[in-house]
PDB file of N, CA and C in Angstrom:
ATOM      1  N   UNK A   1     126.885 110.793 110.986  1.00  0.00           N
ATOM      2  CA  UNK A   1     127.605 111.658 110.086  1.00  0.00           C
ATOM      3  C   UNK A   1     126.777 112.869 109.727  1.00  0.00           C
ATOM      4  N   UNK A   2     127.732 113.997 109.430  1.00  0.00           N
ATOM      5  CA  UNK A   2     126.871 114.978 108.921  1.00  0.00           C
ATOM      6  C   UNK A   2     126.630 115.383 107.980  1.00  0.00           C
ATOM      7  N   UNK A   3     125.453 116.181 107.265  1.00  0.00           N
ATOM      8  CA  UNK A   3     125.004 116.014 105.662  1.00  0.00           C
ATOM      9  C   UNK A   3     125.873 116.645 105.018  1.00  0.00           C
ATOM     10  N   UNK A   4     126.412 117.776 105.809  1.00  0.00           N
ATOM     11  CA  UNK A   4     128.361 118.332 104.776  1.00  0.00           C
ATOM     12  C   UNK A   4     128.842 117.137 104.572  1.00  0.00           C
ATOM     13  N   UNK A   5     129.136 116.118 105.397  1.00  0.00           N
ATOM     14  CA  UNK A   5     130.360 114.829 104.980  1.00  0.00           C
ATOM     15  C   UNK A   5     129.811 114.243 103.793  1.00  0.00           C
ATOM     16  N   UNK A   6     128.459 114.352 103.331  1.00  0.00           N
ATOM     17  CA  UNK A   6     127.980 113.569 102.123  1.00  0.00           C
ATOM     18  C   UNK A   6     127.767 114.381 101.198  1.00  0.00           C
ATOM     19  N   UNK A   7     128.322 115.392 100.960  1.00  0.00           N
ATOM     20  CA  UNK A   7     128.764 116.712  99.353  1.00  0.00           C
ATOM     21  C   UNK A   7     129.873 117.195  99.388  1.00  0.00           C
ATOM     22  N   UNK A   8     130.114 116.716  98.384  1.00  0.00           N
ATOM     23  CA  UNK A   8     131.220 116.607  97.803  1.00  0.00           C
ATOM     24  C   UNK A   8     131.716 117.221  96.287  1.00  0.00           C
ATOM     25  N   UNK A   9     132.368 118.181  96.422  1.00  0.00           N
ATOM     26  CA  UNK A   9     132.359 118.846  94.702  1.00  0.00           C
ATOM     27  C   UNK A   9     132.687 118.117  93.082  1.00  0.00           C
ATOM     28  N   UNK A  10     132.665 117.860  92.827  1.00  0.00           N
ATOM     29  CA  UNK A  10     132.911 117.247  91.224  1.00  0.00           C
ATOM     30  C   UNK A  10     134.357 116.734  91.246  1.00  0.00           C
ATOM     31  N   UNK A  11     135.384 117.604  91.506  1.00  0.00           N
ATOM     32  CA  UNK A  11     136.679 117.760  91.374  1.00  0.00           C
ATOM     33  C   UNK A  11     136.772 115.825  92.285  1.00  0.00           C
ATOM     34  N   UNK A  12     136.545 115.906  93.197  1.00  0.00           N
ATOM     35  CA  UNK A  12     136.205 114.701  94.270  1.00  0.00           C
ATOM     36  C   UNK A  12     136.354 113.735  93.742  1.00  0.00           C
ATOM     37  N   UNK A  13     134.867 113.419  92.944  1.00  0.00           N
ATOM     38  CA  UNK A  13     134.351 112.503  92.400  1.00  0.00           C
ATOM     39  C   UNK A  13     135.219 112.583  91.220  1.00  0.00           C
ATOM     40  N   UNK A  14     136.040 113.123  90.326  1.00  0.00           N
ATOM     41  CA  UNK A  14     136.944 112.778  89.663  1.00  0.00           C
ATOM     42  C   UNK A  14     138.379 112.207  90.381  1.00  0.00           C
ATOM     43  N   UNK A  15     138.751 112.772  90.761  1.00  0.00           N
ATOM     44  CA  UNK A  15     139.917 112.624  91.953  1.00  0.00           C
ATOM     45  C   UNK A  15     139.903 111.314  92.916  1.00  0.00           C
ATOM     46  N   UNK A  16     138.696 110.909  93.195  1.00  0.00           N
ATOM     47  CA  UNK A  16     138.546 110.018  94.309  1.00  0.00           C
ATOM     48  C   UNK A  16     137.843 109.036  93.901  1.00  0.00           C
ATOM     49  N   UNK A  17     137.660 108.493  92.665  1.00  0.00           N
ATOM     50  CA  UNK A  17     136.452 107.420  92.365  1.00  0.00           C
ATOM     51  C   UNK A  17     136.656 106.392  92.970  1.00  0.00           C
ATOM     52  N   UNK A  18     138.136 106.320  92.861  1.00  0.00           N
ATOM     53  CA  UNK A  18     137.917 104.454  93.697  1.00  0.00           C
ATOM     54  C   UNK A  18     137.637 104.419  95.538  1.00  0.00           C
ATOM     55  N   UNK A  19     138.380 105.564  95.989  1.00  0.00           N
ATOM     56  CA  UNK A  19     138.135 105.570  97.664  1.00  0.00           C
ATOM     57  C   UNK A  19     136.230 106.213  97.614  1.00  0.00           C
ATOM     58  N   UNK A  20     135.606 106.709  96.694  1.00  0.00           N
ATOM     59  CA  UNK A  20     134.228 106.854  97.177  1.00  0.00           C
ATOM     60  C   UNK A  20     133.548 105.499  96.846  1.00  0.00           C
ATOM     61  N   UNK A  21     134.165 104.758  96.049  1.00  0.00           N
ATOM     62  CA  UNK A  21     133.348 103.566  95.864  1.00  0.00           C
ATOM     63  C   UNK A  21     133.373 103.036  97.143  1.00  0.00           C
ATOM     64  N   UNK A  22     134.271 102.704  97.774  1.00  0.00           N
ATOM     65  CA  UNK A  22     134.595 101.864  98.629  1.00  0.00           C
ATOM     66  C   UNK A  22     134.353 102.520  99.900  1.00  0.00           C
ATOM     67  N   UNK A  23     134.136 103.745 100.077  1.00  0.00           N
ATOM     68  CA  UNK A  23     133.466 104.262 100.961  1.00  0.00           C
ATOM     69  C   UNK A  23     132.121 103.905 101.045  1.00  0.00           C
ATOM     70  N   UNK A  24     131.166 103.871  99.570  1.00  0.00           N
ATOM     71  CA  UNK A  24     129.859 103.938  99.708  1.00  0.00           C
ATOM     72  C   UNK A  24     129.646 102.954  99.980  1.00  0.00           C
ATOM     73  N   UNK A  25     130.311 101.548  99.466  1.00  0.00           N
ATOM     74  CA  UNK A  25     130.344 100.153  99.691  1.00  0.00           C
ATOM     75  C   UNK A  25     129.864 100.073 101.504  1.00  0.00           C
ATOM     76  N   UNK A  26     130.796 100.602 101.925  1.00  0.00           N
ATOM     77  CA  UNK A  26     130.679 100.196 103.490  1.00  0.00           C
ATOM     78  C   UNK A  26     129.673 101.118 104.211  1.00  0.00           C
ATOM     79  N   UNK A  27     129.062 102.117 103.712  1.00  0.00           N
ATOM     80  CA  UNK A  27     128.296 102.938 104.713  1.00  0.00           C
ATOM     81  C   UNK A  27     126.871 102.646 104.049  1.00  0.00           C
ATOM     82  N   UNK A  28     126.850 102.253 102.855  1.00  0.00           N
ATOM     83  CA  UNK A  28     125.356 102.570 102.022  1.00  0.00           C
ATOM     84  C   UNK A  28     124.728 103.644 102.235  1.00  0.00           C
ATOM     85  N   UNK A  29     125.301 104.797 102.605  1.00  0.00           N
ATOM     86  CA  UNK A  29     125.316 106.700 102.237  1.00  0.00           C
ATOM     87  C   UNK A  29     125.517 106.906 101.013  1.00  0.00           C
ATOM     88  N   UNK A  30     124.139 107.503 100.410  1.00  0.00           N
ATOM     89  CA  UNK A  30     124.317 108.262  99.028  1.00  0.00           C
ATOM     90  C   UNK A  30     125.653 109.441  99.483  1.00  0.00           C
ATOM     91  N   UNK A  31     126.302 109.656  98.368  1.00  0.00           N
ATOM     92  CA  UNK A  31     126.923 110.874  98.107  1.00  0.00           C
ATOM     93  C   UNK A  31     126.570 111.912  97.023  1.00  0.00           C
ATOM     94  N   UNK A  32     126.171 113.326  97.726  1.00  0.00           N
ATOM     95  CA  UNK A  32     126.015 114.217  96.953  1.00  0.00           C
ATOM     96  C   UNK A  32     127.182 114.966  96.146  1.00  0.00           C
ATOM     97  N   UNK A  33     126.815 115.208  95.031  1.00  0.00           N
ATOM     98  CA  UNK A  33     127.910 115.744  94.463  1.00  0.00           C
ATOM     99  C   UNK A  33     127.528 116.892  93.443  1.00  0.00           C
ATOM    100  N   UNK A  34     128.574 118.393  94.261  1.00  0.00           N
ATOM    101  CA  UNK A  34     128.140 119.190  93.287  1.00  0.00           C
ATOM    102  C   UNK A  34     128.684 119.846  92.052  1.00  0.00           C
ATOM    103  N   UNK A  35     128.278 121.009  91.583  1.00  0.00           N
ATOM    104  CA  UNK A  35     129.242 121.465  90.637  1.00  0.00           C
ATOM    105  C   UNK A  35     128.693 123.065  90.312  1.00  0.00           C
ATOM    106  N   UNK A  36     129.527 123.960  90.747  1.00  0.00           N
ATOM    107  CA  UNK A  36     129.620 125.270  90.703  1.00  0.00           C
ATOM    108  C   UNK A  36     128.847 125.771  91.769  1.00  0.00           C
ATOM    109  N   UNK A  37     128.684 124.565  93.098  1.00  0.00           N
ATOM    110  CA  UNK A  37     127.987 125.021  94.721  1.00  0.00           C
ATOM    111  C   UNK A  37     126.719 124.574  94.391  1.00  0.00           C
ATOM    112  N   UNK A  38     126.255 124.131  93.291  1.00  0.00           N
ATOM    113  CA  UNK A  38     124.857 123.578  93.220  1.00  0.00           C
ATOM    114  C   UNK A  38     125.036 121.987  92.653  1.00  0.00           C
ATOM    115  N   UNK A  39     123.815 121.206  94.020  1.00  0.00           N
ATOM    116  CA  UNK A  39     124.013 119.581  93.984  1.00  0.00           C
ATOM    117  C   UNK A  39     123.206 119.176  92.657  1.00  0.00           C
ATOM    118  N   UNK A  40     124.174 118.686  91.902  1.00  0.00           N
ATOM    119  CA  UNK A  40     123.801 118.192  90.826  1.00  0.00           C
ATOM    120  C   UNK A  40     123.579 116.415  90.236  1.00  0.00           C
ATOM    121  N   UNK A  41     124.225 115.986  90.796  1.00  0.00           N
ATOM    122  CA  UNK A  41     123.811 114.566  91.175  1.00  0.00           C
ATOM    123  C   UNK A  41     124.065 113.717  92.963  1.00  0.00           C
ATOM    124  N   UNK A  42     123.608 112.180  92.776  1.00  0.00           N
ATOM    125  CA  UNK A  42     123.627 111.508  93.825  1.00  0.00           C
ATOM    126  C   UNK A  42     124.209 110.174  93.088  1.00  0.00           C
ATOM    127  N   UNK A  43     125.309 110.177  94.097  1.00  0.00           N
ATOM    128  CA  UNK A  43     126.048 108.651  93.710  1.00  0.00           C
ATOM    129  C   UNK A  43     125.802 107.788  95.261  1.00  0.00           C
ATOM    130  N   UNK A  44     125.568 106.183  94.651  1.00  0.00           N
ATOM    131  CA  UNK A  44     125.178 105.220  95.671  1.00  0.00           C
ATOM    132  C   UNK A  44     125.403 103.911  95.069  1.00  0.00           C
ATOM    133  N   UNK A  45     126.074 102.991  96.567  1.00  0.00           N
ATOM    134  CA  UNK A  45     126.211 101.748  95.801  1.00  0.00           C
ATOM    135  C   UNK A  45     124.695 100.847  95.378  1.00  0.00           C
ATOM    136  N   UNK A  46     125.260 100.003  94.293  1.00  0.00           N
ATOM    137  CA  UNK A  46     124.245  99.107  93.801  1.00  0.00           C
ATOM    138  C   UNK A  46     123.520  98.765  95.128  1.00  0.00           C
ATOM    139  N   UNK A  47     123.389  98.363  96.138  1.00  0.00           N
ATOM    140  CA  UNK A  47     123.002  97.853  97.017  1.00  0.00           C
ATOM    141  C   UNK A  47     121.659  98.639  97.590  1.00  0.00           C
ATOM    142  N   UNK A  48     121.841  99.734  97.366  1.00  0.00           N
ATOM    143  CA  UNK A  48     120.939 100.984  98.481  1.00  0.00           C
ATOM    144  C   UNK A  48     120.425 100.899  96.999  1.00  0.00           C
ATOM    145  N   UNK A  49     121.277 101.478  95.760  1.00  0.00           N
ATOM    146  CA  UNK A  49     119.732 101.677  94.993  1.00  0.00           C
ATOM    147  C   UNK A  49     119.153 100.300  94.593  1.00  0.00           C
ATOM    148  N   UNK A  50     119.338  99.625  94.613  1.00  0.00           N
ATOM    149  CA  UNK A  50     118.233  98.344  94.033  1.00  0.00           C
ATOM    150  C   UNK A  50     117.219  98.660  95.558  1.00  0.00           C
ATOM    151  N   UNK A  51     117.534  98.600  96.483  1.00  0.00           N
ATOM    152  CA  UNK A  51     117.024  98.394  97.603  1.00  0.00           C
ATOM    153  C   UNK A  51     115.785 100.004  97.724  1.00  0.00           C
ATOM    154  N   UNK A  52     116.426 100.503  97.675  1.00  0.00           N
ATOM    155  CA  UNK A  52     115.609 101.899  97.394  1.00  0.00           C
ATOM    156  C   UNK A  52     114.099 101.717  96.334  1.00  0.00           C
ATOM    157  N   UNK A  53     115.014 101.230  94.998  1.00  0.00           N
ATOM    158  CA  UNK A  53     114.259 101.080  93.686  1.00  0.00           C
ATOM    159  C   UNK A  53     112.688 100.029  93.901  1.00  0.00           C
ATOM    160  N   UNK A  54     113.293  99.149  95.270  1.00  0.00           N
ATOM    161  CA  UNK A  54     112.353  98.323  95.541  1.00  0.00           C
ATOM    162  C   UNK A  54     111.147  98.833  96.551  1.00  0.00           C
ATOM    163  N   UNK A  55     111.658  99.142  97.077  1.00  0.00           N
ATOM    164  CA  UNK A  55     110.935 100.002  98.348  1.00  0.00           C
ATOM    165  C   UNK A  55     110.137 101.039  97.841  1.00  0.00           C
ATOM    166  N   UNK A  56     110.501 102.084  96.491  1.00  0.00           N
ATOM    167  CA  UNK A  56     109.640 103.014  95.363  1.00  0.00           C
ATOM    168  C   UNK A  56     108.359 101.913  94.742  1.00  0.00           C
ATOM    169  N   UNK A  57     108.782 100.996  94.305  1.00  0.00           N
ATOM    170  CA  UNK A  57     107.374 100.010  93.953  1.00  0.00           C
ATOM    171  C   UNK A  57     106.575  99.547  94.697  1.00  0.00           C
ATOM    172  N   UNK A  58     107.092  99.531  95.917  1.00  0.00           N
ATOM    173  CA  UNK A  58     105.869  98.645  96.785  1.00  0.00           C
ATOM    174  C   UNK A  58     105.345 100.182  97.257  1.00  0.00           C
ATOM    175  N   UNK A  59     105.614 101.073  97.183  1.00  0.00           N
ATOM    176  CA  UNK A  59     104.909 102.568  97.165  1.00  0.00           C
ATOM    177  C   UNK A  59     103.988 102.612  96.297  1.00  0.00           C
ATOM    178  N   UNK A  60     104.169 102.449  95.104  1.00  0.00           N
ATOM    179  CA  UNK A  60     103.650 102.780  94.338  1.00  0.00           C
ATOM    180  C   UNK A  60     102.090 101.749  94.106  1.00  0.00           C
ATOM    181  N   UNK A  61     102.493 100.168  93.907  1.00  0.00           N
ATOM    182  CA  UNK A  61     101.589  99.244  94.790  1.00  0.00           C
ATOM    183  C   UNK A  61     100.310  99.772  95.365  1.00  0.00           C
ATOM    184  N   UNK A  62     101.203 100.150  96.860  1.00  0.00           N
ATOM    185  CA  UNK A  62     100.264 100.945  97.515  1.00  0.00           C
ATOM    186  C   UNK A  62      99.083 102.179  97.919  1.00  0.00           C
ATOM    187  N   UNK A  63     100.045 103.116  96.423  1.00  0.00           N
ATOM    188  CA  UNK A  63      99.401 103.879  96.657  1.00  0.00           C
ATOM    189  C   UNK A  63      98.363 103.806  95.774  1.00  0.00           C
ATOM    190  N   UNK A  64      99.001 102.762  94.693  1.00  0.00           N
ATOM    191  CA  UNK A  64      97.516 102.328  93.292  1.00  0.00           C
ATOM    192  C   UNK A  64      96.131 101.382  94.102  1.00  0.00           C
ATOM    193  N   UNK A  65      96.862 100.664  95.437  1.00  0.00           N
ATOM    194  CA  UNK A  65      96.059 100.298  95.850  1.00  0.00           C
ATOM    195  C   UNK A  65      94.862 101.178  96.830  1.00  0.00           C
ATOM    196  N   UNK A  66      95.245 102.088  97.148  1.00  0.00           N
ATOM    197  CA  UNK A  66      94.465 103.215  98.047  1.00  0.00           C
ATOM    198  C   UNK A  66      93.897 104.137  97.123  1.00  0.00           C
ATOM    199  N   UNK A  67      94.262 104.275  96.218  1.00  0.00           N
ATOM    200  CA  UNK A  67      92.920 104.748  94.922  1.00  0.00           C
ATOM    201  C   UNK A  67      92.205 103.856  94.629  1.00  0.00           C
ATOM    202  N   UNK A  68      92.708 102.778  94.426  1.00  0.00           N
ATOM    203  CA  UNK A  68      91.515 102.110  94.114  1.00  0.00           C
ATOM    204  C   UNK A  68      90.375 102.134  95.015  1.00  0.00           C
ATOM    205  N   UNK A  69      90.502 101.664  96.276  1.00  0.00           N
ATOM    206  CA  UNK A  69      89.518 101.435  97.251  1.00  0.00           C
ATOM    207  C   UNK A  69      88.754 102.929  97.230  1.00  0.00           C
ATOM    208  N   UNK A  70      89.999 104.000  97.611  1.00  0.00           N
ATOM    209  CA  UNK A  70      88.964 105.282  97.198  1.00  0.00           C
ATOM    210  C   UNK A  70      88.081 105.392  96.113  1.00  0.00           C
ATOM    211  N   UNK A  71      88.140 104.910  94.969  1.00  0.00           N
ATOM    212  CA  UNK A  71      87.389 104.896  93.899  1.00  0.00           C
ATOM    213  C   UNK A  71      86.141 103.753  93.807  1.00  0.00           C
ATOM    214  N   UNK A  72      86.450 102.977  94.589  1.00  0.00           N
ATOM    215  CA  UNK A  72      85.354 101.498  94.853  1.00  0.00           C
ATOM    216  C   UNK A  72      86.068 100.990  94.237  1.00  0.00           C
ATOM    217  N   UNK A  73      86.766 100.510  93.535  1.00  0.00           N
ATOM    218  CA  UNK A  73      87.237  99.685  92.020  1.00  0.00           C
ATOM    219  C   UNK A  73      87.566  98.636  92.997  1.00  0.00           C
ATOM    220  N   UNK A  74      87.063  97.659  93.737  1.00  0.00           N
ATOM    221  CA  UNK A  74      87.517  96.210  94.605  1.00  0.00           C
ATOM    222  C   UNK A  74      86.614  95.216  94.524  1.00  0.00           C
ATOM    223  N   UNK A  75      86.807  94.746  94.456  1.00  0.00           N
ATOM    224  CA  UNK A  75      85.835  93.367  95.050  1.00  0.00           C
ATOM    225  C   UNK A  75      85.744  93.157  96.532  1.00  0.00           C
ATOM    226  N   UNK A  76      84.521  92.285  96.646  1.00  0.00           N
ATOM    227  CA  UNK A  76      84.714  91.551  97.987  1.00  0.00           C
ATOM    228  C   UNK A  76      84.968  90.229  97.955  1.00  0.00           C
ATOM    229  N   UNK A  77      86.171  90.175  98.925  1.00  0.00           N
ATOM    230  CA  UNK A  77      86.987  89.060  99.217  1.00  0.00           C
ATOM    231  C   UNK A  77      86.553  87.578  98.849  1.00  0.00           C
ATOM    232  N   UNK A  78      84.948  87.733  99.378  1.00  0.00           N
ATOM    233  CA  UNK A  78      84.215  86.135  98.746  1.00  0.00           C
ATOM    234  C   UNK A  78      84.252  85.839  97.472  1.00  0.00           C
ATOM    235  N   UNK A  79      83.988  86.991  97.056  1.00  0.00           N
ATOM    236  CA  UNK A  79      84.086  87.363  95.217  1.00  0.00           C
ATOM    237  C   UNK A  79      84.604  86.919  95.099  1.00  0.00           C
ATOM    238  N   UNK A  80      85.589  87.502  95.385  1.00  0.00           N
ATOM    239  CA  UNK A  80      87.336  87.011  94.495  1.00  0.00           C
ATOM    240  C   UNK A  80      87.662  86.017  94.251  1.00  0.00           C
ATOM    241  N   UNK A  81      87.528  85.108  95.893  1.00  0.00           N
ATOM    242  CA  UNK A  81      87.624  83.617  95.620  1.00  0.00           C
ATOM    243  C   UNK A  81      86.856  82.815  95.205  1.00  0.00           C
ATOM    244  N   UNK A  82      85.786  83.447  95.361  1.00  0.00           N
ATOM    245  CA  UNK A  82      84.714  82.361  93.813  1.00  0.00           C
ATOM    246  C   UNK A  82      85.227  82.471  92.767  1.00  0.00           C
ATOM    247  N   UNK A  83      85.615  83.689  92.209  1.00  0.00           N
ATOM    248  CA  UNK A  83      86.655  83.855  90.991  1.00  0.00           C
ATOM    249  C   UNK A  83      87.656  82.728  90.637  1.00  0.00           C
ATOM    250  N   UNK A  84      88.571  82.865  91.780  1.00  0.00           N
ATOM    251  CA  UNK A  84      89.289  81.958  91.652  1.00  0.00           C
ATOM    252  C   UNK A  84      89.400  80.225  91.260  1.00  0.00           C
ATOM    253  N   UNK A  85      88.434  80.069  92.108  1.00  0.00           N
ATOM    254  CA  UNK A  85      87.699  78.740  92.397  1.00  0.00           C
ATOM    255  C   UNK A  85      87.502  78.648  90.626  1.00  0.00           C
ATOM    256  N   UNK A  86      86.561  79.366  90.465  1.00  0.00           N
ATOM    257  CA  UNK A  86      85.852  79.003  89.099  1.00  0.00           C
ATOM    258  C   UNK A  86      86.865  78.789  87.990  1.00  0.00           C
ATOM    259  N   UNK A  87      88.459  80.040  88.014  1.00  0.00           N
ATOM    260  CA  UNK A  87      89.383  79.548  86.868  1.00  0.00           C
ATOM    261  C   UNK A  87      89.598  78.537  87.143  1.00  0.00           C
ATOM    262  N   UNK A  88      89.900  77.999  88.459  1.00  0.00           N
ATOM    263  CA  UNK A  88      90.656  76.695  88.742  1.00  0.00           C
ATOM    264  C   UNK A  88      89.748  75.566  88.202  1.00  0.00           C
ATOM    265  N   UNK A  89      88.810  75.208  88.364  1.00  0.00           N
ATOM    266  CA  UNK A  89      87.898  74.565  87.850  1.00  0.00           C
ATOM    267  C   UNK A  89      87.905  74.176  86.320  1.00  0.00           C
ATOM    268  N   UNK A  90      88.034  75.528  85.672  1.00  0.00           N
ATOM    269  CA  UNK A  90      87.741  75.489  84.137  1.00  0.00           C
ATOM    270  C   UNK A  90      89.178  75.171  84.050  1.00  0.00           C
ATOM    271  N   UNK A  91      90.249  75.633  84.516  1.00  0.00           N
ATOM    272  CA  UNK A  91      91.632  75.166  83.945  1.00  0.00           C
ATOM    273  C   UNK A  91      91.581  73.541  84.555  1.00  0.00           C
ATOM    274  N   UNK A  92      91.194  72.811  85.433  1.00  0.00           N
ATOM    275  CA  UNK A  92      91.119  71.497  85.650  1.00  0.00           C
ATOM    276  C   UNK A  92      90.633  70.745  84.598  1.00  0.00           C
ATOM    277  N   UNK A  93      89.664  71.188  83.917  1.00  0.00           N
ATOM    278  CA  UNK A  93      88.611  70.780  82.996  1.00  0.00           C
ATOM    279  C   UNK A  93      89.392  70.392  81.514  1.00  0.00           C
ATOM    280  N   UNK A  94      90.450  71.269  81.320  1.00  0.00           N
ATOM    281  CA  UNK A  94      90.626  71.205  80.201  1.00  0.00           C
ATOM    282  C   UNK A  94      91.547  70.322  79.800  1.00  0.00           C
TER     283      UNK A  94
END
């Protein structure tokens, strides 16, 4: 499809709410939508944005994780699991 088929003017999205739902339902294509020739929002089913929303965190994850290492802020791996070891231990204990 082409990125004209996904903007759509305001008038639309008043006019058409239930056939764009059910459009977006089946394609999981955001629809742009404008108002006075400038895109002013993005409509999408629940599906793409949870899915989207998820895919933004494990970004973000990632990218907290690649500062870190740039910064040193890590351990080494043996570390860690002595760490571990040792809560497990003291939480056994108690």
């Amino acid at each position: 499809m082409r990125i004209a088929d996904h903007v759509k003017p305001i008038s639309y999205l008043k006019s058409e709410a239930a056939q764009i739902v059910k459009d977006l339902a089946e394609s999981g294509e955001p629809l742009i939508i404008t108002q006075n020739g400038e895109a002013k929002l993005v409509v999408q089913d629940v599906h793409s944005y949870e899915s989207d929303r998820q895919t933004l965190a494990l970004l973000k994850i990632l990218a907290l994780g690649q500062k870190q290492i740039e910064e040193k802020k890590f351990s080494d791996i043996d570390d860690a699991f002595a760490e571990l070891d040792e809560l497990d231990r003291q939480e056994k204990q108690r």
